[in-house]
PDB file of N, CA and C in Angstrom:
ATOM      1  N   UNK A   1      -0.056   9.109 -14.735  1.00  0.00           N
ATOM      2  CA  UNK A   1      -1.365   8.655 -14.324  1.00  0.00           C
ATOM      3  C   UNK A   1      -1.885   9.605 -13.250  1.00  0.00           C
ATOM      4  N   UNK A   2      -3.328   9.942 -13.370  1.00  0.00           N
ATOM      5  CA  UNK A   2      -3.739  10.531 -12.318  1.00  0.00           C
ATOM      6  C   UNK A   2      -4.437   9.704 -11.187  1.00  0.00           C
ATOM      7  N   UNK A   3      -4.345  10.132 -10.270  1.00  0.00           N
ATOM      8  CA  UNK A   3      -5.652   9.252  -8.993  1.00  0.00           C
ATOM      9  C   UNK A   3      -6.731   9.802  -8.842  1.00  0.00           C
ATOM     10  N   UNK A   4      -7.728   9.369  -9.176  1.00  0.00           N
ATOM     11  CA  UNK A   4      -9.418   9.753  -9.264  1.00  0.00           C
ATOM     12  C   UNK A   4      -9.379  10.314  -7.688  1.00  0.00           C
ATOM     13  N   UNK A   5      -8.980  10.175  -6.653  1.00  0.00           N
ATOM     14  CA  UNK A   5      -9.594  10.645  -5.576  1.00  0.00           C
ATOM     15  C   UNK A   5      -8.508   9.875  -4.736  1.00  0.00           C
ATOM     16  N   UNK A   6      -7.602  10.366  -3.578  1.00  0.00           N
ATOM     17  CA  UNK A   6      -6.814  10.039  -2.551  1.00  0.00           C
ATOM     18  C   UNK A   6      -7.458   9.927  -1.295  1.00  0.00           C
ATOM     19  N   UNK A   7      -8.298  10.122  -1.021  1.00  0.00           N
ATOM     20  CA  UNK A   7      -9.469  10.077   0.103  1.00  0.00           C
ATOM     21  C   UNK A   7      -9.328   8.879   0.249  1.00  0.00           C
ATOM     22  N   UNK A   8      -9.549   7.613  -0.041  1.00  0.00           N
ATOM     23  CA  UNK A   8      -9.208   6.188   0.032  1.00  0.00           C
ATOM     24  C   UNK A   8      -8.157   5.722   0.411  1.00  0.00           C
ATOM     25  N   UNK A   9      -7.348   6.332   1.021  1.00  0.00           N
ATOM     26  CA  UNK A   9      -5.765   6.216   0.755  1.00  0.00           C
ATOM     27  C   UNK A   9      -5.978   6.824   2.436  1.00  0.00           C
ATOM     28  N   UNK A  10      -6.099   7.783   2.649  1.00  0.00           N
ATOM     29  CA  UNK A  10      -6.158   8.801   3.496  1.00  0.00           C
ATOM     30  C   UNK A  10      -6.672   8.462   4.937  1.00  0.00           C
ATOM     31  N   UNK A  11      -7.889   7.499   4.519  1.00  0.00           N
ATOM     32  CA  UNK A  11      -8.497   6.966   5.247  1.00  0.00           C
ATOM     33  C   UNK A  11      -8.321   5.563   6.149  1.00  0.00           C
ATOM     34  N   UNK A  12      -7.358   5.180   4.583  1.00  0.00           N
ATOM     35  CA  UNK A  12      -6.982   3.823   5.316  1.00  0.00           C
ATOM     36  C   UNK A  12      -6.342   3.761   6.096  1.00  0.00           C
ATOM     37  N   UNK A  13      -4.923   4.912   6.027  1.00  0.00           N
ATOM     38  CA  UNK A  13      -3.766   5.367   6.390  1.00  0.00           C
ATOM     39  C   UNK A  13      -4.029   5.548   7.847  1.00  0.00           C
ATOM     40  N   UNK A  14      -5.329   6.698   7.911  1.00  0.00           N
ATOM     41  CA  UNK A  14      -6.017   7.214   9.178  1.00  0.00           C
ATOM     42  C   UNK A  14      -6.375   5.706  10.360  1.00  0.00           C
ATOM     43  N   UNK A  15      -6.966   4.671   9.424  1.00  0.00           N
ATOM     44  CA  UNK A  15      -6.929   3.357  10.518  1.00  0.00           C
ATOM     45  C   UNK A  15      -5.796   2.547  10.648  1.00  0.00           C
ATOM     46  N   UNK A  16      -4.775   2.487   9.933  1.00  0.00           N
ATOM     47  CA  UNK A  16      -3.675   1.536   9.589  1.00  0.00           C
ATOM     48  C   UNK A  16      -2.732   2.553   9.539  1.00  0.00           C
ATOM     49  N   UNK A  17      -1.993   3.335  10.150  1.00  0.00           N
ATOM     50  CA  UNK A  17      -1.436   4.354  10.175  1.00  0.00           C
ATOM     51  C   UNK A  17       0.468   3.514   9.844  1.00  0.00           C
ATOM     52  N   UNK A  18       0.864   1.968   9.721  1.00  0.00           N
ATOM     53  CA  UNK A  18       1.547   1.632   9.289  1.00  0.00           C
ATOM     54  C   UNK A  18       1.712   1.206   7.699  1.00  0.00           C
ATOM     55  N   UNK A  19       0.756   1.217   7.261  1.00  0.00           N
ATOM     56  CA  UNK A  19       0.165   1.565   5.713  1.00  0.00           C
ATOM     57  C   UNK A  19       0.790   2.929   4.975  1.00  0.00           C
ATOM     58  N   UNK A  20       1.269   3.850   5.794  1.00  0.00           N
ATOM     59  CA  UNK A  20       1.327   5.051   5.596  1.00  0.00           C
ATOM     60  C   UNK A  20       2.602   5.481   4.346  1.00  0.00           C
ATOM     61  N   UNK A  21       3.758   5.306   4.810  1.00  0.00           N
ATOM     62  CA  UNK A  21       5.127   4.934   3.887  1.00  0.00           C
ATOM     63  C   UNK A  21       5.020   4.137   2.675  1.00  0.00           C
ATOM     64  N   UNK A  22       4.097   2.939   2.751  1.00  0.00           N
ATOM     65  CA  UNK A  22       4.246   2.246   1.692  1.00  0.00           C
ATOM     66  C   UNK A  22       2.958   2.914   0.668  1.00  0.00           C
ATOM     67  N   UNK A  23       1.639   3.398   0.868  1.00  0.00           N
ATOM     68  CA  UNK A  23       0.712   3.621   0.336  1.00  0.00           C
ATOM     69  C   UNK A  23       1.289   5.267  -0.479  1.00  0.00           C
ATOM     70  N   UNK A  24       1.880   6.029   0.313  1.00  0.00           N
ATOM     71  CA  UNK A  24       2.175   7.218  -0.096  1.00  0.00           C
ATOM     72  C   UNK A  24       3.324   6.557  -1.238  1.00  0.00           C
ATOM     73  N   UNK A  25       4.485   5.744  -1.164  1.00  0.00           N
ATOM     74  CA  UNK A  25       5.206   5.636  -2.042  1.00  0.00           C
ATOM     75  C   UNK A  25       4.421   4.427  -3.671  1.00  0.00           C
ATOM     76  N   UNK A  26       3.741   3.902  -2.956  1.00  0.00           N
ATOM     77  CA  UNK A  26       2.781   3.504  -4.035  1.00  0.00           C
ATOM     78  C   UNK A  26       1.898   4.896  -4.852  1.00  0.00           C
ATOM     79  N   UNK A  27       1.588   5.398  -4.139  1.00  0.00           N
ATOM     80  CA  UNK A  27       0.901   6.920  -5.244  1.00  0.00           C
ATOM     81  C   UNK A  27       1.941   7.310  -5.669  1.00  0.00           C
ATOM     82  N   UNK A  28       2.766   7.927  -5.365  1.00  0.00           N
ATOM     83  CA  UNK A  28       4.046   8.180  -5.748  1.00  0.00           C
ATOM     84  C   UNK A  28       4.250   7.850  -7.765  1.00  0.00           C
ATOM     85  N   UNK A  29       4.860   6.830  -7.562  1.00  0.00           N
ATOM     86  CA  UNK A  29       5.021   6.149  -8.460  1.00  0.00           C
ATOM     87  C   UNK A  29       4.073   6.078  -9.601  1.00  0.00           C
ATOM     88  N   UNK A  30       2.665   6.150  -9.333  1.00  0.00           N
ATOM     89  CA  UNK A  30       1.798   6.144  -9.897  1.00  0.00           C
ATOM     90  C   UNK A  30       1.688   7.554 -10.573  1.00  0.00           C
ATOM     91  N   UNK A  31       1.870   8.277  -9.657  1.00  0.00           N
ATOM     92  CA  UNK A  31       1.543   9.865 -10.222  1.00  0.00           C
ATOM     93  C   UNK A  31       2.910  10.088 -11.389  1.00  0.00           C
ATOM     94  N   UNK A  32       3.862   9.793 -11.232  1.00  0.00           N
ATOM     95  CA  UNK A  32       4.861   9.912 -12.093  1.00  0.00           C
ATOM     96  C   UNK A  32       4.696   8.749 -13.213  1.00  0.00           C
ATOM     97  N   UNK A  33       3.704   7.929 -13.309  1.00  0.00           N
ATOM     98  CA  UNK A  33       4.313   6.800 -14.334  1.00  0.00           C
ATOM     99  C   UNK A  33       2.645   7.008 -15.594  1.00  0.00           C
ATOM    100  N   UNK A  34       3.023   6.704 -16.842  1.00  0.00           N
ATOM    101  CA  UNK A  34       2.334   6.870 -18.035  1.00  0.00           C
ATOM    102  C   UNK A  34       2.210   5.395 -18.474  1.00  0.00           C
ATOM    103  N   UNK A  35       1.629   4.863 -17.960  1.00  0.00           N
ATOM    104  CA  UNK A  35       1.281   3.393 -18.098  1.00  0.00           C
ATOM    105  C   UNK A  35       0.358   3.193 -19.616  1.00  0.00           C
ATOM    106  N   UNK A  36       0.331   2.643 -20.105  1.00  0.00           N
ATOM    107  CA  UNK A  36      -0.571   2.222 -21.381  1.00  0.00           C
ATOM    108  C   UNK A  36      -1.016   1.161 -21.872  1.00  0.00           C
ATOM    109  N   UNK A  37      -0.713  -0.100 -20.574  1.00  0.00           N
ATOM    110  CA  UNK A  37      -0.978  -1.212 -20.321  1.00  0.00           C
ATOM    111  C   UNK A  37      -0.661  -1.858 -19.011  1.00  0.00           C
ATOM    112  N   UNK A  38      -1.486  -3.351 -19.333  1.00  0.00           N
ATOM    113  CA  UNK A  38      -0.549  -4.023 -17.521  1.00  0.00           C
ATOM    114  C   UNK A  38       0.923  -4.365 -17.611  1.00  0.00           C
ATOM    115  N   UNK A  39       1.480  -4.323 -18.869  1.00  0.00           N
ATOM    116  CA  UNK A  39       2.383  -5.026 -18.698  1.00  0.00           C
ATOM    117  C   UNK A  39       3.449  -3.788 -18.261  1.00  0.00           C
ATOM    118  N   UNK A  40       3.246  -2.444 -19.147  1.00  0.00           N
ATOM    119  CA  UNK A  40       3.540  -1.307 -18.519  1.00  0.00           C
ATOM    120  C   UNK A  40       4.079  -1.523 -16.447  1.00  0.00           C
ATOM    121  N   UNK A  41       2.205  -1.521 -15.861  1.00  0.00           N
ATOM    122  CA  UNK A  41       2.152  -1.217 -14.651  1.00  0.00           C
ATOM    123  C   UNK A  41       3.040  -2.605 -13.889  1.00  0.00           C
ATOM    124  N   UNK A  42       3.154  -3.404 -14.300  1.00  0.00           N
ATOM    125  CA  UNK A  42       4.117  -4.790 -14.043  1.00  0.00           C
ATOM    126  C   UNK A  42       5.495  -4.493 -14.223  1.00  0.00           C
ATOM    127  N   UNK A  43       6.337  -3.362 -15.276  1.00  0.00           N
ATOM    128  CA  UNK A  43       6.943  -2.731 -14.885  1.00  0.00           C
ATOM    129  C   UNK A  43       7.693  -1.951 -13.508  1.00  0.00           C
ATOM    130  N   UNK A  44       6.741  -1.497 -12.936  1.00  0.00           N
ATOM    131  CA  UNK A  44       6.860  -0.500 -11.836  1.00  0.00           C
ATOM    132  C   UNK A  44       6.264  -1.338 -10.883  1.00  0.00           C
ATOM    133  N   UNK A  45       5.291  -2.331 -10.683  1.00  0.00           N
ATOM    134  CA  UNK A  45       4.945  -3.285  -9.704  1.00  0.00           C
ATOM    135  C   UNK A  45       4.608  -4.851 -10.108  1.00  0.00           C
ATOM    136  N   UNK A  46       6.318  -5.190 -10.055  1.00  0.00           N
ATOM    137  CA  UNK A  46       6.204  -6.752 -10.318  1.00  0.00           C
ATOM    138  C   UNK A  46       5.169  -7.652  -9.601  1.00  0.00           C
ATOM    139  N   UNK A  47       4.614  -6.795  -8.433  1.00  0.00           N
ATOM    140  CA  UNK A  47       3.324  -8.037  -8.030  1.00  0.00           C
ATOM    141  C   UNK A  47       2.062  -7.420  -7.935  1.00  0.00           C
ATOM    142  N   UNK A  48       1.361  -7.082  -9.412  1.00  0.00           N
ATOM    143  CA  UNK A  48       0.262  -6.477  -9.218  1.00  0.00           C
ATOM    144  C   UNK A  48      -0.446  -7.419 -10.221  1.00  0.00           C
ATOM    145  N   UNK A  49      -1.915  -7.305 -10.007  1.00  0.00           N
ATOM    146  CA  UNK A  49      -2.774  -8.655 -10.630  1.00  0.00           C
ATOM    147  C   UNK A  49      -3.733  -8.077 -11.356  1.00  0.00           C
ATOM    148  N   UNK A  50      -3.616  -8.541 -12.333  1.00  0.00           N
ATOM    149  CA  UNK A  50      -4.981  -8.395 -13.304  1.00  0.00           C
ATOM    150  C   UNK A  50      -6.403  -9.155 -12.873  1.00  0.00           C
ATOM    151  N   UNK A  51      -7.264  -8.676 -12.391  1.00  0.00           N
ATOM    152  CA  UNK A  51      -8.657  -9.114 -11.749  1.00  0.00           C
ATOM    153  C   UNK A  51      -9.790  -9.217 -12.766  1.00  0.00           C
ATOM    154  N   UNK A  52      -9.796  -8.742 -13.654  1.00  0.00           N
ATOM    155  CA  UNK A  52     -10.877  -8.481 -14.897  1.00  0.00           C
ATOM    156  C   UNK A  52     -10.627  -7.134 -15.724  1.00  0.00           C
ATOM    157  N   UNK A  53     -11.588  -6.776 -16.644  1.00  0.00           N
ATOM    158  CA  UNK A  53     -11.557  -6.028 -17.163  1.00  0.00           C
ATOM    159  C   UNK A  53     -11.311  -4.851 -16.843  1.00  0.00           C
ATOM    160  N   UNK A  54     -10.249  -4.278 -16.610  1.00  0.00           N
ATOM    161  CA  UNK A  54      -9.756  -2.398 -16.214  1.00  0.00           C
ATOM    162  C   UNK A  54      -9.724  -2.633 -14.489  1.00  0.00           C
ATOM    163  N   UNK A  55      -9.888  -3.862 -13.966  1.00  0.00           N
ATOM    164  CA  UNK A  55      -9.316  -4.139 -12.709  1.00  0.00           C
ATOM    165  C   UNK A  55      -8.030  -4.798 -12.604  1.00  0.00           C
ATOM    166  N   UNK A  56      -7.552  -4.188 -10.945  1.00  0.00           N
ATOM    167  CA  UNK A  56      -6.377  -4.537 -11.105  1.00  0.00           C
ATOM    168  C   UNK A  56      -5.859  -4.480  -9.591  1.00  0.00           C
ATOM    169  N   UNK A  57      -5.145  -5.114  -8.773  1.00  0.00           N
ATOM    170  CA  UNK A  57      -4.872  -5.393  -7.356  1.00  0.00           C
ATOM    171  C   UNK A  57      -3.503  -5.312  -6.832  1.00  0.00           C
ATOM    172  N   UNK A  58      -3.037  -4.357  -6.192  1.00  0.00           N
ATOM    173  CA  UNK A  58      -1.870  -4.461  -5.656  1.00  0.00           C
ATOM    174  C   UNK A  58      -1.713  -4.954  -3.995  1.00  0.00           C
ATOM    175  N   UNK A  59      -0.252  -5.556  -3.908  1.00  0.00           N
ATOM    176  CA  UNK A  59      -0.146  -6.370  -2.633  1.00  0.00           C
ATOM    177  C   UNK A  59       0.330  -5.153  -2.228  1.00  0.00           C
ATOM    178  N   UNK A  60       0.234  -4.809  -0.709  1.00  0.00           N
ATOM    179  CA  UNK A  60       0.897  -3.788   0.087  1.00  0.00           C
ATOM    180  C   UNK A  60       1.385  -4.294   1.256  1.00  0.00           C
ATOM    181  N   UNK A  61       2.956  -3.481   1.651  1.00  0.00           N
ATOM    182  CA  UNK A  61       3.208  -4.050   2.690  1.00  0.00           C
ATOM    183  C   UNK A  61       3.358  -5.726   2.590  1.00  0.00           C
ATOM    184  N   UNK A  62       4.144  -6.030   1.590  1.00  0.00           N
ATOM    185  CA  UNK A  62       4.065  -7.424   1.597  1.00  0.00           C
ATOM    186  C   UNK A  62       2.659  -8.739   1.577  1.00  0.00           C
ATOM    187  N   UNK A  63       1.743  -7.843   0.795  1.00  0.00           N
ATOM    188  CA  UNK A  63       0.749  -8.951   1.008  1.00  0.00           C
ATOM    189  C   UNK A  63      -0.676  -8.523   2.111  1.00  0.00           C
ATOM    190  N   UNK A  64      -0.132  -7.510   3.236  1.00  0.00           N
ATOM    191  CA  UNK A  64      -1.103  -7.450   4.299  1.00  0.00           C
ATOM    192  C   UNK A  64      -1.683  -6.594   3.839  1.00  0.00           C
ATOM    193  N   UNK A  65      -1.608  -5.663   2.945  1.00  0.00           N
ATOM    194  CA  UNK A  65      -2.812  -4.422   2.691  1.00  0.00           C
ATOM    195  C   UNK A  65      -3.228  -5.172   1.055  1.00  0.00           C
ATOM    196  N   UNK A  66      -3.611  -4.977   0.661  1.00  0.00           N
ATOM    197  CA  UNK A  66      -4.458  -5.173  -0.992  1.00  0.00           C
ATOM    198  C   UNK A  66      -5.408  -3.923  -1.260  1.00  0.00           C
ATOM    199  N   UNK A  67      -4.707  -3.230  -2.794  1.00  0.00           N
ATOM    200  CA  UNK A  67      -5.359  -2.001  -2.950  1.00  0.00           C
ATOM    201  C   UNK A  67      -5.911  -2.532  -4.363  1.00  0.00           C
ATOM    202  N   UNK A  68      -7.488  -2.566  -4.116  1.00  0.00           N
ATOM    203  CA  UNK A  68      -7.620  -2.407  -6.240  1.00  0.00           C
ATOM    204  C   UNK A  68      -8.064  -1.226  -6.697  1.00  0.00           C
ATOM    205  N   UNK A  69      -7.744  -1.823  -7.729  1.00  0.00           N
ATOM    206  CA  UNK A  69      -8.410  -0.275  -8.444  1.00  0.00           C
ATOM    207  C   UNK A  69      -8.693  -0.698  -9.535  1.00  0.00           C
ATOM    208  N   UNK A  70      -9.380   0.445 -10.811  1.00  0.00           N
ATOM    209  CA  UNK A  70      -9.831   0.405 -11.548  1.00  0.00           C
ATOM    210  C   UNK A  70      -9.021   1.562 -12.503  1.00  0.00           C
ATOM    211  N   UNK A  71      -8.721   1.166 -13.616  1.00  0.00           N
ATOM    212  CA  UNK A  71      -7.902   1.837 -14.452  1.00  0.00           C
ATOM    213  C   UNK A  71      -8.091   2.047 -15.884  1.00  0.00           C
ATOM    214  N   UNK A  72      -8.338   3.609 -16.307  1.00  0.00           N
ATOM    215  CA  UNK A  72      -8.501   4.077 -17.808  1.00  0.00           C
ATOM    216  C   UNK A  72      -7.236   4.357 -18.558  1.00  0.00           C
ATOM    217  N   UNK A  73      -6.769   3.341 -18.939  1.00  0.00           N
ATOM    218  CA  UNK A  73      -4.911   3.851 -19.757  1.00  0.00           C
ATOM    219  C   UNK A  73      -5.197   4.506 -20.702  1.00  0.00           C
ATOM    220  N   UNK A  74      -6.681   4.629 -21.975  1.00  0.00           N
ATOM    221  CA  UNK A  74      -6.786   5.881 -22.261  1.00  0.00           C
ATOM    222  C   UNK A  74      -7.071   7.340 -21.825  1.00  0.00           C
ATOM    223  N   UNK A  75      -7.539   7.334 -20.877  1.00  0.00           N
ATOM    224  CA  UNK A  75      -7.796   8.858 -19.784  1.00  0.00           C
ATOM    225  C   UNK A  75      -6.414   9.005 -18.596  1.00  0.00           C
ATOM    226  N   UNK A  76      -5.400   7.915 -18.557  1.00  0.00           N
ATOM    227  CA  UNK A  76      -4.361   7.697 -17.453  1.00  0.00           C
ATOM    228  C   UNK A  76      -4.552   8.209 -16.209  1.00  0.00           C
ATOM    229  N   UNK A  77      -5.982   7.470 -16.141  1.00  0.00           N
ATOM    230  CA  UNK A  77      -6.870   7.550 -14.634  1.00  0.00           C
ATOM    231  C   UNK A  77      -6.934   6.379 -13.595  1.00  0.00           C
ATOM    232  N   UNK A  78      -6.663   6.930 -12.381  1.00  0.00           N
ATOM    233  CA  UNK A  78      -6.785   5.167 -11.565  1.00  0.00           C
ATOM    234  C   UNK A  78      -7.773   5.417 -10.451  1.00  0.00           C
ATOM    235  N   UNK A  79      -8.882   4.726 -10.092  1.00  0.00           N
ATOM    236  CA  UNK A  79      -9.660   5.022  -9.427  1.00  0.00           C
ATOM    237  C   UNK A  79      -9.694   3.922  -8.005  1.00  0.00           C
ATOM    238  N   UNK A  80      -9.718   4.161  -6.989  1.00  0.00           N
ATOM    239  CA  UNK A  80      -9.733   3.305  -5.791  1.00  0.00           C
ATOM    240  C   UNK A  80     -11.042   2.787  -5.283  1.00  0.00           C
ATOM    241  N   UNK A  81     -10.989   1.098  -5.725  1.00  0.00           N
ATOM    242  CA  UNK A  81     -12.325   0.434  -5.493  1.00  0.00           C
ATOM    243  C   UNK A  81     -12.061   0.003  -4.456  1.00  0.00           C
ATOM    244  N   UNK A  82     -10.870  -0.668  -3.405  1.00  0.00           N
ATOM    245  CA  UNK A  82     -10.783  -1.370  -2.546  1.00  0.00           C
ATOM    246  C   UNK A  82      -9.844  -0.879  -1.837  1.00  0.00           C
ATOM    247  N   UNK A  83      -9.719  -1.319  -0.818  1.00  0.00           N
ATOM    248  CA  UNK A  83      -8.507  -1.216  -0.157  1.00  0.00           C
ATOM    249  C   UNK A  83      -8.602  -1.921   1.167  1.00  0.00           C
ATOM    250  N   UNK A  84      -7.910  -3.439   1.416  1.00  0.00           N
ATOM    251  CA  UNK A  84      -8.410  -3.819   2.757  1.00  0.00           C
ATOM    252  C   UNK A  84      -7.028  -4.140   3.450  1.00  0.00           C
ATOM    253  N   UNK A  85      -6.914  -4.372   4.952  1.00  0.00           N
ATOM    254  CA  UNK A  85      -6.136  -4.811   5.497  1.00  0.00           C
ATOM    255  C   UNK A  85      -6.061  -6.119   5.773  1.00  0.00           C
ATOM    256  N   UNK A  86      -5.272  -7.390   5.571  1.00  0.00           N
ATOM    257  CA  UNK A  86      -5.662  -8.609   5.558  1.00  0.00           C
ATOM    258  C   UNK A  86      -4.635  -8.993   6.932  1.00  0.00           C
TER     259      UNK A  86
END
């Protein structure tokens, strides 16, 4: 899978600088994995949520960060719509 843009990531990191380890090993994973569904990405992240159509939400850090995104499993593109600190 590719990441449409890490700038989102970068930024968050830049305010939440304990985000940092877990967000980098979340791309990580992503960049190495060929997903072709959710059940695929449920694979590699037993707690990630299907939100609607080509959306999709991961817990970070146990719950306190939430990253969504938006995902083309035919283009194996993931694009960063959200990312908040809760």
């Amino acid at each position: 899978m590719r990441i449409f843009t890490e700038q989102p990531l970068k930024e968050f990191i830049g305010a939440h600088p304990e985000s940092k380890t877990a967000l980098q090993e979340w791309a990580s994973v992503v960049k190495k994995s060929s997903w072709a569904s959710f059940e695929d990405m449920q694979g590699d992240f037993a707690d990630v949520s299907r939100l609607g159509e080509g959306q999709y939400s991961f817990r970070i850090l146990g719950g306190r960060c939430r990253l969504t995104v938006a995902v083309k499993f035919s283009r194996q593109l993931i694009s960063i719509t959200n990312l908040i600190h809760n």
